[in-house]
N, C-alpha and C. Protein backbone atom coordinates (compact mmCIF):
# COMPACT_ATOMS: atom_id res chain seq x y z
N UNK A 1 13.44 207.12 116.38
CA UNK A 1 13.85 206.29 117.48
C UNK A 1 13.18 204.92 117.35
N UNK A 2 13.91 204.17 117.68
CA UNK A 2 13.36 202.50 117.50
C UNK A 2 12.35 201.87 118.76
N UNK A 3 11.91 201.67 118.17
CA UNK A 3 10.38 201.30 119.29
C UNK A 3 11.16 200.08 120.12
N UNK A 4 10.57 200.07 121.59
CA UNK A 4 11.32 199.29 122.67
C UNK A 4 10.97 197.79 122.40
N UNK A 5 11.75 196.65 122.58
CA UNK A 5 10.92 195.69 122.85
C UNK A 5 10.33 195.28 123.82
N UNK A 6 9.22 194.53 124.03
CA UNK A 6 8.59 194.17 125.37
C UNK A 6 8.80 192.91 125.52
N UNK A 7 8.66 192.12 126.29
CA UNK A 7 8.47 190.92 126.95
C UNK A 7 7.97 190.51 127.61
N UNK A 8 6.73 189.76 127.66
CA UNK A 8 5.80 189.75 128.62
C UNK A 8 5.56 187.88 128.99
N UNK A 9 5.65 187.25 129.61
CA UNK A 9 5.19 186.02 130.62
C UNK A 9 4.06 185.89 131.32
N UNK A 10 3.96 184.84 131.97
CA UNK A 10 2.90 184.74 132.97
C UNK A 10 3.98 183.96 133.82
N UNK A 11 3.32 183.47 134.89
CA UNK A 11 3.96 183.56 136.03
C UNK A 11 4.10 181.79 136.18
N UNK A 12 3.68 180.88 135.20
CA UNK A 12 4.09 179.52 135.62
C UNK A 12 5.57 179.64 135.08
N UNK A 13 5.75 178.60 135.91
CA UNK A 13 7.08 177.93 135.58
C UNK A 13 6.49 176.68 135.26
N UNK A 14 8.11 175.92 134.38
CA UNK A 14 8.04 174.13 134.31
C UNK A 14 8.08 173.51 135.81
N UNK A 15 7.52 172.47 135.31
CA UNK A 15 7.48 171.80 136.53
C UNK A 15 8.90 171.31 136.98
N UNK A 16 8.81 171.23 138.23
CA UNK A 16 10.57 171.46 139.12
C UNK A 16 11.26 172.88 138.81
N UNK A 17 10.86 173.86 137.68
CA UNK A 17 11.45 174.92 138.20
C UNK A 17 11.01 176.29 138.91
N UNK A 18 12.24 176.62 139.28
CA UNK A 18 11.45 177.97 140.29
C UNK A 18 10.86 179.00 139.62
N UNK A 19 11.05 180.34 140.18
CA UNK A 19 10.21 181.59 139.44
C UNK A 19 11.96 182.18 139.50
N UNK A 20 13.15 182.13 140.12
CA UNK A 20 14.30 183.00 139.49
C UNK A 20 15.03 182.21 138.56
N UNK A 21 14.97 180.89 138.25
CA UNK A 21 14.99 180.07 137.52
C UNK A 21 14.72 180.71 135.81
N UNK A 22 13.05 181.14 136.19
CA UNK A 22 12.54 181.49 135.07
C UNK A 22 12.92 182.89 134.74
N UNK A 23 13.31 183.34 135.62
CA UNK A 23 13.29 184.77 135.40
C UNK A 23 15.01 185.19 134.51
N UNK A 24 16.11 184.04 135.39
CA UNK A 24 17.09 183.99 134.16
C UNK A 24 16.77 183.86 132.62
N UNK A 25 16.25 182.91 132.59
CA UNK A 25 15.89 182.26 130.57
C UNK A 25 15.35 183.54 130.70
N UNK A 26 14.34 184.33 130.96
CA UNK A 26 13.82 185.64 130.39
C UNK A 26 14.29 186.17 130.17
N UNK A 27 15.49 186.86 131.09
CA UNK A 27 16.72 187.49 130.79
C UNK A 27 17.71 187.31 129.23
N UNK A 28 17.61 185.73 129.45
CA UNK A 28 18.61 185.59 128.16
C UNK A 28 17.78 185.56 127.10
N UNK A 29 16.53 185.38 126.92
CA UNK A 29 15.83 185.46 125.95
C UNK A 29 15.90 186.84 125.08
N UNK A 30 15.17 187.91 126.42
CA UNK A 30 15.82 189.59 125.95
C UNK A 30 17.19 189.83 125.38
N UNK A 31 17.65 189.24 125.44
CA UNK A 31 19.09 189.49 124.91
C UNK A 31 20.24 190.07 125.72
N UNK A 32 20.32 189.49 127.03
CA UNK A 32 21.08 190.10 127.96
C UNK A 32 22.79 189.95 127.62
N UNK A 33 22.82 188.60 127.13
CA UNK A 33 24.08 188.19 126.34
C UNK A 33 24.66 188.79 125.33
N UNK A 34 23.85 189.70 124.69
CA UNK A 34 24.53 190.46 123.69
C UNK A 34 25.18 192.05 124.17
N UNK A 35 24.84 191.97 126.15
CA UNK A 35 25.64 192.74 126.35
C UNK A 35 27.15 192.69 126.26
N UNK A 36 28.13 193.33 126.57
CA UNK A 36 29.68 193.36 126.45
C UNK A 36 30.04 193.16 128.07
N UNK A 37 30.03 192.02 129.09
CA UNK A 37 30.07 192.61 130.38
C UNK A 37 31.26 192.01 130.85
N UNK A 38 31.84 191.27 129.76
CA UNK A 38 33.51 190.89 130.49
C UNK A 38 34.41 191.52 131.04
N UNK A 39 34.45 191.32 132.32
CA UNK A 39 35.67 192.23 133.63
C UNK A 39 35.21 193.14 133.75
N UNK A 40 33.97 194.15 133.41
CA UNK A 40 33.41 195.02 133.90
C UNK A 40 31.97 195.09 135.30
N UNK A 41 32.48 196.15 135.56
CA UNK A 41 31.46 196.35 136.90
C UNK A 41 29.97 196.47 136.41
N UNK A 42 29.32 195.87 136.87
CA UNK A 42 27.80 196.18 136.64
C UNK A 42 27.25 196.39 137.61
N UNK A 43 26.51 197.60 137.97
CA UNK A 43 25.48 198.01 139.08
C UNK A 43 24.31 197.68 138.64
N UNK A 44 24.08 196.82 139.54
CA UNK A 44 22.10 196.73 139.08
C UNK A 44 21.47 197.10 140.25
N UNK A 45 20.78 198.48 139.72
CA UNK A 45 20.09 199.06 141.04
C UNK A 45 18.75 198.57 140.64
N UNK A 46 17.98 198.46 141.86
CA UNK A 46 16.53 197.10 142.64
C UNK A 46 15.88 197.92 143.48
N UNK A 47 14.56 198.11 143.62
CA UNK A 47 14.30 198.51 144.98
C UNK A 47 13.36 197.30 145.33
N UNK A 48 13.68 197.37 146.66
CA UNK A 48 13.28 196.09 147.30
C UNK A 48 11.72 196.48 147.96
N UNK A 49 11.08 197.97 147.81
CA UNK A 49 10.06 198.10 148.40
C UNK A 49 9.93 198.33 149.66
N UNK A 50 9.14 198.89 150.75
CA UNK A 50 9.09 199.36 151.89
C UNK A 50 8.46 198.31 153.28
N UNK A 51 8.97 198.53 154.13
CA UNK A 51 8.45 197.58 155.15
C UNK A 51 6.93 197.36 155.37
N UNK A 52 6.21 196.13 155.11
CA UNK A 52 4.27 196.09 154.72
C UNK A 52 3.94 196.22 153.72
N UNK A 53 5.14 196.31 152.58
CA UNK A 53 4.77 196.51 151.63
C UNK A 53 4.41 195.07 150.63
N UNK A 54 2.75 195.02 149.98
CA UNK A 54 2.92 193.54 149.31
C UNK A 54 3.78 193.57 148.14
N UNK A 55 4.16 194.59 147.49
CA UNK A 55 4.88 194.63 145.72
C UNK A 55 6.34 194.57 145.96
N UNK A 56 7.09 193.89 146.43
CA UNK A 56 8.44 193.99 146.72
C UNK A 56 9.33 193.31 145.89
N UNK A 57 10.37 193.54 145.63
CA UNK A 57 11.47 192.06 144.65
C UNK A 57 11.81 191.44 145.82
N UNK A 58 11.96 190.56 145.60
CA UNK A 58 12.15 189.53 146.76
C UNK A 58 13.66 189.07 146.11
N UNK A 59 14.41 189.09 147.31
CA UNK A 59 16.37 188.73 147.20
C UNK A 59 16.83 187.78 146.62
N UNK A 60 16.02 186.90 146.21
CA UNK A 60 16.01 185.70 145.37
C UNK A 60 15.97 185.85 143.91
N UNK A 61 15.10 187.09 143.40
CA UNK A 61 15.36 187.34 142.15
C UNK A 61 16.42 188.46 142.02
N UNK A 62 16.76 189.28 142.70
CA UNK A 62 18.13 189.87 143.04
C UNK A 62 19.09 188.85 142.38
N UNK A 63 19.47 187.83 143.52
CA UNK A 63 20.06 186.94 142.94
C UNK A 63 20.31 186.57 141.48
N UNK A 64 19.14 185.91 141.18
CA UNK A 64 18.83 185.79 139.93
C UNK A 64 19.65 186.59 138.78
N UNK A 65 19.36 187.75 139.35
CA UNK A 65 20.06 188.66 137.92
C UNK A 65 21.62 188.74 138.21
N UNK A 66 21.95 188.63 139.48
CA UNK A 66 23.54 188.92 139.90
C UNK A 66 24.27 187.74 139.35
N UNK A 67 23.30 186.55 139.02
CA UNK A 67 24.03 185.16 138.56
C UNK A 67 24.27 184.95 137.09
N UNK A 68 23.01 186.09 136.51
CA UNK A 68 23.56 186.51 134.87
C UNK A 68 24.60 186.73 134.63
N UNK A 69 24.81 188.35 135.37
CA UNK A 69 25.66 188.64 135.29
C UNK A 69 27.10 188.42 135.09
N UNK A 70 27.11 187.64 136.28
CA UNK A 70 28.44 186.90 136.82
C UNK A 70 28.70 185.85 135.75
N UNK A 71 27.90 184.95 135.21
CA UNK A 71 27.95 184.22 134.26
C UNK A 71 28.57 184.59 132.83
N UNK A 72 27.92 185.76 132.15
CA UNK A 72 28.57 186.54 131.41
C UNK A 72 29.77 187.22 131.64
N UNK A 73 30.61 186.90 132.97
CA UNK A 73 31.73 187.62 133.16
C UNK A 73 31.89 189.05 133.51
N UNK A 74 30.51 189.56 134.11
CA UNK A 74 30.29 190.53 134.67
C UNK A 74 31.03 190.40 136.40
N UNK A 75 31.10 191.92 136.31
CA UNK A 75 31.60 191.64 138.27
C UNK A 75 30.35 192.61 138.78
N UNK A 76 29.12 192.05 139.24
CA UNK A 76 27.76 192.42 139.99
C UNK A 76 28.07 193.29 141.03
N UNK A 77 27.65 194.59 140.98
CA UNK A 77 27.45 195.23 141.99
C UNK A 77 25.97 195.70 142.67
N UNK A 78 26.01 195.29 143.34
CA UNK A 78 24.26 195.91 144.11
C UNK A 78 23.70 196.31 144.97
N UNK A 79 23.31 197.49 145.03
CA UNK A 79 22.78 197.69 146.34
C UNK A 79 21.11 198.46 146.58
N UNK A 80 21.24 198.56 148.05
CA UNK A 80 19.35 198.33 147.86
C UNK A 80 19.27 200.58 148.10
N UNK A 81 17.54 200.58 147.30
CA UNK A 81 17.66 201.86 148.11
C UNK A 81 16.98 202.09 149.05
């Protein structure tokens, strides 16, 4: 079996950009583009974490990935659990 790749960052961004900003280019860096996602449904399941909770995804990087998607000609489906 082929060993996974990792990807690892730190948490600046360029100056003027955001953190879902950055978190797209990461995306395409991994190679998200070499998925096949034209006219197909994509579910991207997220958990958003519990109420008080500090470790949460915050809806903004949600976003983020739903705009990959969509970009690549994906049709984004998502929902929280």
């Amino acid at each position: 079996m082929e060993k996974a790749k990792v990807y690892y960052t730190d948490f600046r961004a360029k100056l003027g950009e955001g953190l879902p900003t950055k978190l797209k280019r990461l995306m395409k860096k991994a190679g998200i583009s070499e998925i096949d996602m034209e006219n197909k449904f994509v579910a991207i399941k997220m958990h958003f974490g519990e109420m008080g909770n500090i470790s949460y995804l915050r809806p903004n990087y949600a976003k983020a990935v739903v705009d990959v998607v969509k970009e690549l000609g994906g049709k984004a489906i998502s929902y929280r659990l």
